[in-house]
C-alpha atoms as a PDB file:
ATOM      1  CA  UNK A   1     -76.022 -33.343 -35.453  1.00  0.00           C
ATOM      2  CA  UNK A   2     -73.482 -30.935 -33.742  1.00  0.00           C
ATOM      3  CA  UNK A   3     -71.922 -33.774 -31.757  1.00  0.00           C
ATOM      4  CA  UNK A   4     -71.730 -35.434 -35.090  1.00  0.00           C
ATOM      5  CA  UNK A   5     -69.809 -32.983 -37.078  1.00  0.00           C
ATOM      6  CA  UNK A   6     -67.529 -32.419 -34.194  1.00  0.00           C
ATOM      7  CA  UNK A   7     -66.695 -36.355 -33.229  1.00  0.00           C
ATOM      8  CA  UNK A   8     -65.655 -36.236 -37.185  1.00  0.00           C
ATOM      9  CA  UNK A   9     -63.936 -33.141 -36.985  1.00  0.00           C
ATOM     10  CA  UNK A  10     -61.682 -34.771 -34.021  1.00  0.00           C
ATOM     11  CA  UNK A  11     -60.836 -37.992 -35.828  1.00  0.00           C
ATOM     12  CA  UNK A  12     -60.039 -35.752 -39.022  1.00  0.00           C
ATOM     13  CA  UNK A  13     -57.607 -33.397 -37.212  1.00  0.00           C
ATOM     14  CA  UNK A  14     -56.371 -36.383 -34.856  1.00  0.00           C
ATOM     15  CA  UNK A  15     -54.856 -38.404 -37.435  1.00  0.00           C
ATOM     16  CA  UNK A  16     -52.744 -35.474 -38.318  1.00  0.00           C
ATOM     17  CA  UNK A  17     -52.427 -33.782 -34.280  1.00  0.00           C
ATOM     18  CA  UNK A  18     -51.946 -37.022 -32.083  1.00  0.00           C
ATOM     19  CA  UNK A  19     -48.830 -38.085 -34.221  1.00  0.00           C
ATOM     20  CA  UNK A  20     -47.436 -34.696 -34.050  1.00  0.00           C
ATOM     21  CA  UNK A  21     -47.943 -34.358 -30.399  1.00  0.00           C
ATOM     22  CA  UNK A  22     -46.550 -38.185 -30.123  1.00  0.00           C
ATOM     23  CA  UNK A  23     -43.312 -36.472 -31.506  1.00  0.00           C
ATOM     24  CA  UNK A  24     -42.807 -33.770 -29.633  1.00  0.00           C
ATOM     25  CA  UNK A  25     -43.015 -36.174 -26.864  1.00  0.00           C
ATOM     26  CA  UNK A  26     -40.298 -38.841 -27.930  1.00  0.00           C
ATOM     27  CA  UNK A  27     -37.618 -36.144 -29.110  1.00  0.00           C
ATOM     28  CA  UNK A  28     -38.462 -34.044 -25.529  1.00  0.00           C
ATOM     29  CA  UNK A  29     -37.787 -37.295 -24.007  1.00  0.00           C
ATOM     30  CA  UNK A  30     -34.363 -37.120 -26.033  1.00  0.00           C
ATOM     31  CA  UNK A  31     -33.156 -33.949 -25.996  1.00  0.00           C
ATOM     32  CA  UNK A  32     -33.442 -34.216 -21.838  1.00  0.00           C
ATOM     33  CA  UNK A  33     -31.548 -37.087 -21.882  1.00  0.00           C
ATOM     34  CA  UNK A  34     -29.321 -34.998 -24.060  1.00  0.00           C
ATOM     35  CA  UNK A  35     -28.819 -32.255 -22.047  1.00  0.00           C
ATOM     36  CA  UNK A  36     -28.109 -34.383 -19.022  1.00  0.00           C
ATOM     37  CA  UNK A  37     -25.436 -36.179 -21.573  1.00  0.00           C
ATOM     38  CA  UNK A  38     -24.018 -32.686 -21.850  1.00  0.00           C
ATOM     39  CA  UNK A  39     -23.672 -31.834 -18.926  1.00  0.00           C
ATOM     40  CA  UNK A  40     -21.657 -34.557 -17.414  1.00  0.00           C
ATOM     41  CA  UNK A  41     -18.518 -36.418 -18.473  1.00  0.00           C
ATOM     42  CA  UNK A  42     -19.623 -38.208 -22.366  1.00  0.00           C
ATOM     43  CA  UNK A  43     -20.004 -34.848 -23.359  1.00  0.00           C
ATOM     44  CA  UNK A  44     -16.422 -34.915 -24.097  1.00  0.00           C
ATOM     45  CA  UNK A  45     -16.693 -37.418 -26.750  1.00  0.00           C
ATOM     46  CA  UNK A  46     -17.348 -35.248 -30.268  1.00  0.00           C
ATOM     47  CA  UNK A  47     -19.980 -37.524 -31.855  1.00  0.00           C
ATOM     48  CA  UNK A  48     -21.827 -38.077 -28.806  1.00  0.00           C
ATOM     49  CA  UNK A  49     -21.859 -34.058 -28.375  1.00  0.00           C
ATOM     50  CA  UNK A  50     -22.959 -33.319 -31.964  1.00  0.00           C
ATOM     51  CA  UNK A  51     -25.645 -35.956 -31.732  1.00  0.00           C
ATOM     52  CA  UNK A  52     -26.719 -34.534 -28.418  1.00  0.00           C
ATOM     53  CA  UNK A  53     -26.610 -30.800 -29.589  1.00  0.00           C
ATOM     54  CA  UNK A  54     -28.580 -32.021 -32.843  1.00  0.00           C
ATOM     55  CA  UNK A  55     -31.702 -33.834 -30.733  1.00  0.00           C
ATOM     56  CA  UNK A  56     -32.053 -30.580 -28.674  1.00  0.00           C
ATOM     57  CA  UNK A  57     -31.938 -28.290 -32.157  1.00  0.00           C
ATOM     58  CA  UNK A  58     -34.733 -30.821 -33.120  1.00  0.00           C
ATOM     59  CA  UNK A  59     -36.937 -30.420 -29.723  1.00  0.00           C
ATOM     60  CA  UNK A  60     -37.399 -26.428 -30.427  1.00  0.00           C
ATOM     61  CA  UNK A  61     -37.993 -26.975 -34.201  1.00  0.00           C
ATOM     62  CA  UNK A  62     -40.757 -29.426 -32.525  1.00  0.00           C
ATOM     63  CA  UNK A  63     -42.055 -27.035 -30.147  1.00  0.00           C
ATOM     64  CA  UNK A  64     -42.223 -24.474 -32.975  1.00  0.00           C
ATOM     65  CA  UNK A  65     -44.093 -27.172 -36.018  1.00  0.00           C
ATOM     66  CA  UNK A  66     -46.587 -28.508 -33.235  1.00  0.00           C
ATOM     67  CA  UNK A  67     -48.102 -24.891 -32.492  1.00  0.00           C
ATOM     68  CA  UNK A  68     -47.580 -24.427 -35.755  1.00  0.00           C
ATOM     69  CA  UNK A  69     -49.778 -26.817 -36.736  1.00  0.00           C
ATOM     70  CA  UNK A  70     -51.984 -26.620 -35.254  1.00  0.00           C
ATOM     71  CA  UNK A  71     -52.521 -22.894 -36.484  1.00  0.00           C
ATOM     72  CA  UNK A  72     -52.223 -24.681 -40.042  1.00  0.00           C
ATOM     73  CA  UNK A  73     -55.102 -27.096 -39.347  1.00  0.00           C
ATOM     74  CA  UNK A  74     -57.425 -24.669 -38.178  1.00  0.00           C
ATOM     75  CA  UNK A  75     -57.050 -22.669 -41.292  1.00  0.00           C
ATOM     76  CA  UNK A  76     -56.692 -25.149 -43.698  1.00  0.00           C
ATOM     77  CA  UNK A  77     -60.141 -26.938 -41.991  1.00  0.00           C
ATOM     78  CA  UNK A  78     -62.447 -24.296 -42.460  1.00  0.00           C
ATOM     79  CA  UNK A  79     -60.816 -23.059 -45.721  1.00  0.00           C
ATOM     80  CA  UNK A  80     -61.166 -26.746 -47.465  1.00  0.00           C
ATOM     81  CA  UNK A  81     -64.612 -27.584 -45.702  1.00  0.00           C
ATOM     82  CA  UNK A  82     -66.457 -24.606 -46.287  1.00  0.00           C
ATOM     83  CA  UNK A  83     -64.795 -22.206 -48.487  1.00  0.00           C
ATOM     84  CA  UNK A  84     -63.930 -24.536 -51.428  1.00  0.00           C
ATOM     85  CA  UNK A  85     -65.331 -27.239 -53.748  1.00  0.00           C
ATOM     86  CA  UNK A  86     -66.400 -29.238 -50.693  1.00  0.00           C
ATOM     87  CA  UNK A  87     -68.198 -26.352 -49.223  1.00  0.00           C
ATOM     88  CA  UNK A  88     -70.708 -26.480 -51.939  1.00  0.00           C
ATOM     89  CA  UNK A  89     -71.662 -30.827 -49.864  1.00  0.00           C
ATOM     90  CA  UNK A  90     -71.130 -29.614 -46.318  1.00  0.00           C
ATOM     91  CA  UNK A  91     -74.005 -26.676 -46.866  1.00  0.00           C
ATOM     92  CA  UNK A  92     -76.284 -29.246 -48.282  1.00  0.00           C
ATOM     93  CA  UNK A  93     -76.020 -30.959 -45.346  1.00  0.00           C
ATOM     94  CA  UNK A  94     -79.192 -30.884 -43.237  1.00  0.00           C
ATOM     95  CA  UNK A  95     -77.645 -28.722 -40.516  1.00  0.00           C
ATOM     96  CA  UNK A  96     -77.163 -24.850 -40.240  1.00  0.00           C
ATOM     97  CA  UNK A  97     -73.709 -22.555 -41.132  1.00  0.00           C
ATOM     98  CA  UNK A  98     -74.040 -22.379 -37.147  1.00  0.00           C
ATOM     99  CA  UNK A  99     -73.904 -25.894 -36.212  1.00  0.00           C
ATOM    100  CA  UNK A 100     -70.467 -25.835 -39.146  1.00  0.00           C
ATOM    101  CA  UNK A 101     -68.901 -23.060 -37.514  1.00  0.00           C
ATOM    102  CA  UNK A 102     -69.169 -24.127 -33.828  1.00  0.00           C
ATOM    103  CA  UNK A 103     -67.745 -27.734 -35.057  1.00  0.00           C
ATOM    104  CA  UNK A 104     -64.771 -26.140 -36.116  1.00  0.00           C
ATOM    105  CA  UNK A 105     -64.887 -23.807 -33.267  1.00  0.00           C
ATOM    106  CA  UNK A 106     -64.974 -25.744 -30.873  1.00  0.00           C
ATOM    107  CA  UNK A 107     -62.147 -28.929 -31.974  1.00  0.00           C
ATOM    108  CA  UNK A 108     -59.845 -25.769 -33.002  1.00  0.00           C
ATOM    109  CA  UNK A 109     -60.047 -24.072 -29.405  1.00  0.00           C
ATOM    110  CA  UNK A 110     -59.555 -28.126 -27.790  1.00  0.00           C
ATOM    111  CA  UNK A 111     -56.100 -28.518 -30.074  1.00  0.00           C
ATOM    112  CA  UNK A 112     -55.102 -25.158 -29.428  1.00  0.00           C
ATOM    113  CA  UNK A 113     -55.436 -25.637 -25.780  1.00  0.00           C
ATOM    114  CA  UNK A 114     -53.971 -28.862 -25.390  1.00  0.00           C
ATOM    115  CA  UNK A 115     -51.053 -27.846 -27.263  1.00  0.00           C
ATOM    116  CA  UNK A 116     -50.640 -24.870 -25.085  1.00  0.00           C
ATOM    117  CA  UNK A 117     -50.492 -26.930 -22.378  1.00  0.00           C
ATOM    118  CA  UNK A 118     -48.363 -29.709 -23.594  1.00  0.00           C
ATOM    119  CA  UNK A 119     -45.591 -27.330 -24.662  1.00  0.00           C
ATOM    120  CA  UNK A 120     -45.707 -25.565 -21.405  1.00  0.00           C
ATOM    121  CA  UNK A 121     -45.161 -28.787 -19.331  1.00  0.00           C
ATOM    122  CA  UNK A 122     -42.260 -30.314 -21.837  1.00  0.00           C
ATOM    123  CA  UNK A 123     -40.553 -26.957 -21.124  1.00  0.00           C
ATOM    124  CA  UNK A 124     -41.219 -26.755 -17.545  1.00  0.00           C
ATOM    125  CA  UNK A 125     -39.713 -30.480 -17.312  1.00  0.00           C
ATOM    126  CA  UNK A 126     -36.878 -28.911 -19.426  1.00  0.00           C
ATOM    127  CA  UNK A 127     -36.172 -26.110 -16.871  1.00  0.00           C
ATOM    128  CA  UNK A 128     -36.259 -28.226 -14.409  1.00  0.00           C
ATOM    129  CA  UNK A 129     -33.839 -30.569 -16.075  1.00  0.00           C
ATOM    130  CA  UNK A 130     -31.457 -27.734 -16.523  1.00  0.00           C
ATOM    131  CA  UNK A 131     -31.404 -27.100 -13.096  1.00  0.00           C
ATOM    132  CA  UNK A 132     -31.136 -30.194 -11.999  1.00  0.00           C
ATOM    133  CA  UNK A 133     -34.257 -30.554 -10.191  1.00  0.00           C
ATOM    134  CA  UNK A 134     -36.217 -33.924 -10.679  1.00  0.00           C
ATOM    135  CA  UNK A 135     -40.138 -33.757  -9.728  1.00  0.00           C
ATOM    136  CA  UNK A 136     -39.344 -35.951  -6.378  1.00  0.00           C
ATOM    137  CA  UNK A 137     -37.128 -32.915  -5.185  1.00  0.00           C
ATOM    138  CA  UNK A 138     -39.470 -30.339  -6.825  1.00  0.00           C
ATOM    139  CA  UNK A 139     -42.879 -32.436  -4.606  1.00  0.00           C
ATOM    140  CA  UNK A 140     -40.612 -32.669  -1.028  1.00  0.00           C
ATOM    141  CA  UNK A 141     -39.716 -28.828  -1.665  1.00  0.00           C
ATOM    142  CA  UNK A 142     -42.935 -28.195  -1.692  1.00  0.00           C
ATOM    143  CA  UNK A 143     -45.694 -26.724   0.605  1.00  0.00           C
ATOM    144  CA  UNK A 144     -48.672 -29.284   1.284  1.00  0.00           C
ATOM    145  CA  UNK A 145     -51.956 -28.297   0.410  1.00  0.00           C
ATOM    146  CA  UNK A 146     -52.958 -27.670   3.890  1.00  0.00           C
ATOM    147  CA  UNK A 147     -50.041 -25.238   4.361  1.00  0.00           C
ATOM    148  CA  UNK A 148     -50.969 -23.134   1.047  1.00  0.00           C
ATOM    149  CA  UNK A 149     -54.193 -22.963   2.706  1.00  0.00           C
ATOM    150  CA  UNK A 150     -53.267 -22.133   6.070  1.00  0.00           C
ATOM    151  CA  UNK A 151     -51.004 -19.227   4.547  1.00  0.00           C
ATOM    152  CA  UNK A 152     -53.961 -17.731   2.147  1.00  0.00           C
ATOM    153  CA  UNK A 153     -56.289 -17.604   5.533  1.00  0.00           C
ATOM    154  CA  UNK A 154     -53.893 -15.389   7.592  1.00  0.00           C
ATOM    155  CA  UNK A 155     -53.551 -13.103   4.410  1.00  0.00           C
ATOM    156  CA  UNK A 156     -57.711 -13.682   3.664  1.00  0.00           C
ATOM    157  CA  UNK A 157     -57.166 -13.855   0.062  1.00  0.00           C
ATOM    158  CA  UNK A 158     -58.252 -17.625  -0.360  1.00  0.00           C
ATOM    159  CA  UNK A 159     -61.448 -16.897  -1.735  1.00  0.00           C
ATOM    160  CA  UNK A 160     -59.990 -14.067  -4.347  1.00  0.00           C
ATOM    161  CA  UNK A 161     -57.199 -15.997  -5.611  1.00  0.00           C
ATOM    162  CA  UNK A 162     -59.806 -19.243  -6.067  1.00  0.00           C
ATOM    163  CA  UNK A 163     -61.695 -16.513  -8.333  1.00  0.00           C
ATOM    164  CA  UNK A 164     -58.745 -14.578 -10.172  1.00  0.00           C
ATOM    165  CA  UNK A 165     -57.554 -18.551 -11.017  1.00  0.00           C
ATOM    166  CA  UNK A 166     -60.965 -19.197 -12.225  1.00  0.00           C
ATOM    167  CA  UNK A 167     -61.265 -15.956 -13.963  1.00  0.00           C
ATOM    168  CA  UNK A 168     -57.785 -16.410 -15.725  1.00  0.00           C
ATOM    169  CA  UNK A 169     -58.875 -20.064 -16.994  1.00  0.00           C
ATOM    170  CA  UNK A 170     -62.244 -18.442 -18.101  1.00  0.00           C
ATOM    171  CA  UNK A 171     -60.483 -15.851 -20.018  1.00  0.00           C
ATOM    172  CA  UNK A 172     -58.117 -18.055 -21.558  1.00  0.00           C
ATOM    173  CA  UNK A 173     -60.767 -19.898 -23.347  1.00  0.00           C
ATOM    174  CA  UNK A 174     -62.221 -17.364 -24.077  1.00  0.00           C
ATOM    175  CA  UNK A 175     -59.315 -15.418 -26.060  1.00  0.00           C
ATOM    176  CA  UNK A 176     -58.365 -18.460 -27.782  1.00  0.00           C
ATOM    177  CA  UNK A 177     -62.056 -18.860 -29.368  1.00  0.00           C
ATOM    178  CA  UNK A 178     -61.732 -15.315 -29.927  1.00  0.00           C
ATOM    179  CA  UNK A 179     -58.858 -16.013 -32.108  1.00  0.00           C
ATOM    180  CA  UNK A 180     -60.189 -19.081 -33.758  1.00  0.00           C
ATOM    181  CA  UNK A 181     -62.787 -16.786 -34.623  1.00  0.00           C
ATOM    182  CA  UNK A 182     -60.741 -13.983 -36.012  1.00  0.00           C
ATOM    183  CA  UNK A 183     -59.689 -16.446 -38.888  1.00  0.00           C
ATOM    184  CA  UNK A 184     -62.737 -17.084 -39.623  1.00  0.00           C
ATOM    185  CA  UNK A 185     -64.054 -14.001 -39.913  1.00  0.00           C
ATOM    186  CA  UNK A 186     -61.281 -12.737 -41.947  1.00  0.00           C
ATOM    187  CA  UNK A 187     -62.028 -15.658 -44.224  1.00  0.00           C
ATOM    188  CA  UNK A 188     -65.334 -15.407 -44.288  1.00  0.00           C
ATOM    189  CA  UNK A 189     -65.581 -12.282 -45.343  1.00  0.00           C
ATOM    190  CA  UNK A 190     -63.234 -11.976 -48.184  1.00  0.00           C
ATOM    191  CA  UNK A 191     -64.514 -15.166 -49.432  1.00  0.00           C
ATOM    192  CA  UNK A 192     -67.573 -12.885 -50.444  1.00  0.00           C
ATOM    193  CA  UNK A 193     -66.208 -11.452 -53.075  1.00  0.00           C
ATOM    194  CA  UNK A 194     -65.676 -13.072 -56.413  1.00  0.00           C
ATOM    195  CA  UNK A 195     -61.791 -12.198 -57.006  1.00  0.00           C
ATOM    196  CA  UNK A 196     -58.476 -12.046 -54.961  1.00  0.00           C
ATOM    197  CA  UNK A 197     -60.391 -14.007 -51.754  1.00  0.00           C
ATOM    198  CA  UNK A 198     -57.091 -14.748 -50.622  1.00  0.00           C
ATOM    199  CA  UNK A 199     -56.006 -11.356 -50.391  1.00  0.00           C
ATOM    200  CA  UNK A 200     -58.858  -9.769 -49.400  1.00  0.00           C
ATOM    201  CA  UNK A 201     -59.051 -12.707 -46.539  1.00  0.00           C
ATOM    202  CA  UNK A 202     -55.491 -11.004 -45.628  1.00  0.00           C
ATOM    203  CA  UNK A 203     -56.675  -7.489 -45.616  1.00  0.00           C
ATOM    204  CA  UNK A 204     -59.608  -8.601 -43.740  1.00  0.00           C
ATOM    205  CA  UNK A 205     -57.344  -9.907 -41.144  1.00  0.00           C
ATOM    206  CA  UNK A 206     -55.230  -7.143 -40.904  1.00  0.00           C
ATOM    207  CA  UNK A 207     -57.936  -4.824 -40.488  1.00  0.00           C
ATOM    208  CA  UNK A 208     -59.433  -6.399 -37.782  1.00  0.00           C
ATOM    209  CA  UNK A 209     -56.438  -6.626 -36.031  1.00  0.00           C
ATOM    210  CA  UNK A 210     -56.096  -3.156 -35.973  1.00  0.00           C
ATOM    211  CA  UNK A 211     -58.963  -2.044 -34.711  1.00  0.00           C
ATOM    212  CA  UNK A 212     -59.122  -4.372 -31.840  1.00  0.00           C
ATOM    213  CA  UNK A 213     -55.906  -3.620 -31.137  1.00  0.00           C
ATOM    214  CA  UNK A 214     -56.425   0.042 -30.530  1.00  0.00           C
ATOM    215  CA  UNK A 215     -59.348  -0.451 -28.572  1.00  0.00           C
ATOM    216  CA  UNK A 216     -57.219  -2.668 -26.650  1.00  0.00           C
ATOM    217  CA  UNK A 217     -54.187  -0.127 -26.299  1.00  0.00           C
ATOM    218  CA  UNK A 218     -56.353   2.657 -25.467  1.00  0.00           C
ATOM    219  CA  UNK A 219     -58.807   0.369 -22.359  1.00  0.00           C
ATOM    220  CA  UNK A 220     -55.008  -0.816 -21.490  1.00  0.00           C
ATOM    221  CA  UNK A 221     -53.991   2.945 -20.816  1.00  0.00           C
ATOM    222  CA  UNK A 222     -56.510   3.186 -18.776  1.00  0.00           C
ATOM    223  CA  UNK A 223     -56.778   0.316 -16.783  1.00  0.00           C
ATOM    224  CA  UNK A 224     -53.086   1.786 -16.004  1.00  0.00           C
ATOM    225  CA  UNK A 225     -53.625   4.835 -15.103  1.00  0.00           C
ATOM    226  CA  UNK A 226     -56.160   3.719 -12.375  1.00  0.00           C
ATOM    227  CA  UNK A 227     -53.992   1.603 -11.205  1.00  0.00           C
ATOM    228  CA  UNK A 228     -51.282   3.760 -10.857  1.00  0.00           C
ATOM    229  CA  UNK A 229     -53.778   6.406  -9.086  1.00  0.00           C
ATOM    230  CA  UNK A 230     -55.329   3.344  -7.026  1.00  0.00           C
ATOM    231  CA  UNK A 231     -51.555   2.899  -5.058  1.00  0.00           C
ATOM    232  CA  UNK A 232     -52.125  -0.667  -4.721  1.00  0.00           C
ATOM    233  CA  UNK A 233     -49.991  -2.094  -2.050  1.00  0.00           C
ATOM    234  CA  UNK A 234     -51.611  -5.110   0.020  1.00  0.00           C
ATOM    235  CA  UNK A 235     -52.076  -8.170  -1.342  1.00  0.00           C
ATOM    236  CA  UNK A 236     -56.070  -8.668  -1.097  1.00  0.00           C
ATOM    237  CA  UNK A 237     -55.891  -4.668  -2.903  1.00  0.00           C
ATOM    238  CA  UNK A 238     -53.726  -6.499  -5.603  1.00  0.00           C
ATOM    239  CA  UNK A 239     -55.791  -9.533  -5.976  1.00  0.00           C
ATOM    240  CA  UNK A 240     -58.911  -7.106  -6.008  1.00  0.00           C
ATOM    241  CA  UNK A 241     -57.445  -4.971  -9.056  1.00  0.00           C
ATOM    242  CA  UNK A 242     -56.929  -7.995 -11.050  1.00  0.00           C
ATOM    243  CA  UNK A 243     -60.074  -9.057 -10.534  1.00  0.00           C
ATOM    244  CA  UNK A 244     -61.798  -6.743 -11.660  1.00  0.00           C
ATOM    245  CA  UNK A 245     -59.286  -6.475 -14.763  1.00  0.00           C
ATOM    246  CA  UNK A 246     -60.031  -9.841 -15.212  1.00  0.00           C
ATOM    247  CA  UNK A 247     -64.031  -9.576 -15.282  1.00  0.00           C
ATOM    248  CA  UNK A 248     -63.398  -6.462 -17.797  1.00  0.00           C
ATOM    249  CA  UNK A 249     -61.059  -8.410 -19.863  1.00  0.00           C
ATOM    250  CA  UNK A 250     -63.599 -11.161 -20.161  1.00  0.00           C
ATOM    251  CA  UNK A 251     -66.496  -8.957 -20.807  1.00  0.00           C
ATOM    252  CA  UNK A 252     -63.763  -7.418 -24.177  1.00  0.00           C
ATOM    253  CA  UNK A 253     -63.007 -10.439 -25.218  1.00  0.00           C
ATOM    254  CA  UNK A 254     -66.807 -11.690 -25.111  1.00  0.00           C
ATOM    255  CA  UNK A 255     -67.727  -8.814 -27.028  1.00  0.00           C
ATOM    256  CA  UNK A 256     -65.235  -8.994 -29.237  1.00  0.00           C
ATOM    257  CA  UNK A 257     -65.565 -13.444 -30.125  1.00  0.00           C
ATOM    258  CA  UNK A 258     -69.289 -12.302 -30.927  1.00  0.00           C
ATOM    259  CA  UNK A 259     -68.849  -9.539 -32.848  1.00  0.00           C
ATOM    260  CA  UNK A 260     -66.567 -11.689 -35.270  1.00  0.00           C
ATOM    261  CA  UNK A 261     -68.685 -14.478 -34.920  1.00  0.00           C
ATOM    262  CA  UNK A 262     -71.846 -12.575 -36.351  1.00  0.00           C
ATOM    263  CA  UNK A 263     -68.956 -11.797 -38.994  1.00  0.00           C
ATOM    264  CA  UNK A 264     -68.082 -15.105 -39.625  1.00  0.00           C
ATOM    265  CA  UNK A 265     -71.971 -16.548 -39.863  1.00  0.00           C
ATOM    266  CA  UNK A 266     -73.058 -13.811 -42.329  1.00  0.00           C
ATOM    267  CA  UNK A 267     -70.314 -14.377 -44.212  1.00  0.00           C
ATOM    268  CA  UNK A 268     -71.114 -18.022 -44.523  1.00  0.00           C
ATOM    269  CA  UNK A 269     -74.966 -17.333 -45.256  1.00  0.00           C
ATOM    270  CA  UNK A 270     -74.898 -14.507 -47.659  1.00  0.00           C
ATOM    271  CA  UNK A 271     -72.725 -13.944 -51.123  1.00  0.00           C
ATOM    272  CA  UNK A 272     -70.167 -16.715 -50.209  1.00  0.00           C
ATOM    273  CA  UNK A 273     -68.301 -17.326 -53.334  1.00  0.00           C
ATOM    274  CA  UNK A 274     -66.983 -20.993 -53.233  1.00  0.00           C
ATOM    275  CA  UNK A 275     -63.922 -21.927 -54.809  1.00  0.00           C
END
């Protein structure tokens, strides 16, 4: 039933996603083409450099609504689906509030990935465009494989920068679940109460920020301090210390996606006020 509610979750958030995405591609298509327009000799034409100007102005505004929306989806998804009118059908539903939440879960933390990703290449290929580097002359520059290789056996850190790579992917998942699941915990929660959800869904937020940030700030200080009285200086040393930050920052964030998805569930399962 999971795969289910999540194959509908995708073609319910696709409709909307896809055709965003599909925009951001055309006008990053555009405003490169623009830029290259400025930079050479139509640029002197006024119209031309107004209309060019104009499609770049629209690129960021695109960079800005497609993260954006996707923020808005995930919200507005679990707020409509399971915290209004249409909460009171999707409970009666013969699944449990876990199978609901990890549908959501898990199509949020795919479009928040994939836009993470598809911003950071159309701005890489934007970069590059600016300095005039196409991805032939970005390939031939270069190393090969076999060279990046060769290079990471003389230092011997080939098998720790395999893991820290691993480890960074790992924790990137892992801290974008986590902050799927912050929402929904926040919402969750206030939704338990009969008045002011919204605000209280706010406050919730809030609250929870702040107390994972300070336990953040305060294992940050000290991850500093050690390294600081570690004196790292060679890379496999370097590669070793992030590491093991790594593996601790993984093991927080773990904790922490847990902790507000226990939040989240009995929110869902007991005094949920829908509507």
């Amino acid at each position: 039933m999971l795969g289910k509610l999540i194959k509908h979750e995708f073609r319910a958030t696709g409709r909307i996603m896809l055709p965003v995405m599909g925009a951001l591609l055309i006008l990053a298509l555009l405003a490169n083409l623009s830029i290259r327009g400025l930079m050479g000799a139509v640029s002197d034409v006024a119209v031309l450099r107004f209309v060019f100007v104009l499609l770049v102005i629209f690129f960021v505004i695109a960079i800005i609504a497609t993260a954006v929306m996707a923020l808005i989806l995930m919200v507005s998804r679990f707020y409509q689906n399971l915290l209004k009118d249409e909460g009171y059908l999707m409970f009666t539903l013969p699944v449990s509030e876990h199978s609901l939440i990890w549908s959501k879960l898990i199509v949020s933390s795919v479009w928040f990935l994939v836009t993470g990703v598809l911003i950071f290449l159309v701005l890489m290929l934007t970069v590059m465009n600016l300095s005039e580097t196409n991805l032939h002359m970005l390939f031939e520059r270069m190393p090969t494989p076999e060279q990046i290789r060769a290079a990471l056996d003389r230092l011997g850190i080939r098998g720790q920068l395999n893991t820290v790579v691993l480890q960074g992917v790992l924790l990137t998942i892992l801290y974008t679940v986590s902050n799927c699941l912050h929402f929904y915990a926040a919402m969750a929660l206030g939704h338990m109460f009969s008045k002011n959800k919204i605000l209280l869904s706010i406050v919730f937020y809030v609250l929870i920020s702040f107390v994972f940030n300070l336990i953040f700030m305060s294992l940050g200080g000290m991850m500093g301090m050690n390294m600081e009285s570690t004196g790292l200086e060679e890379a496999k040393e370097v590669l070793g210390f992030v590491s093991s930050a790594m593996r601790q920052g993984i093991l927080i964030v773990t904790l922490q996606a847990a902790i507000l998805y226990i939040a989240t569930a009995l929110g869902l399962k007991r005094g949920l006020n829908l509507g």
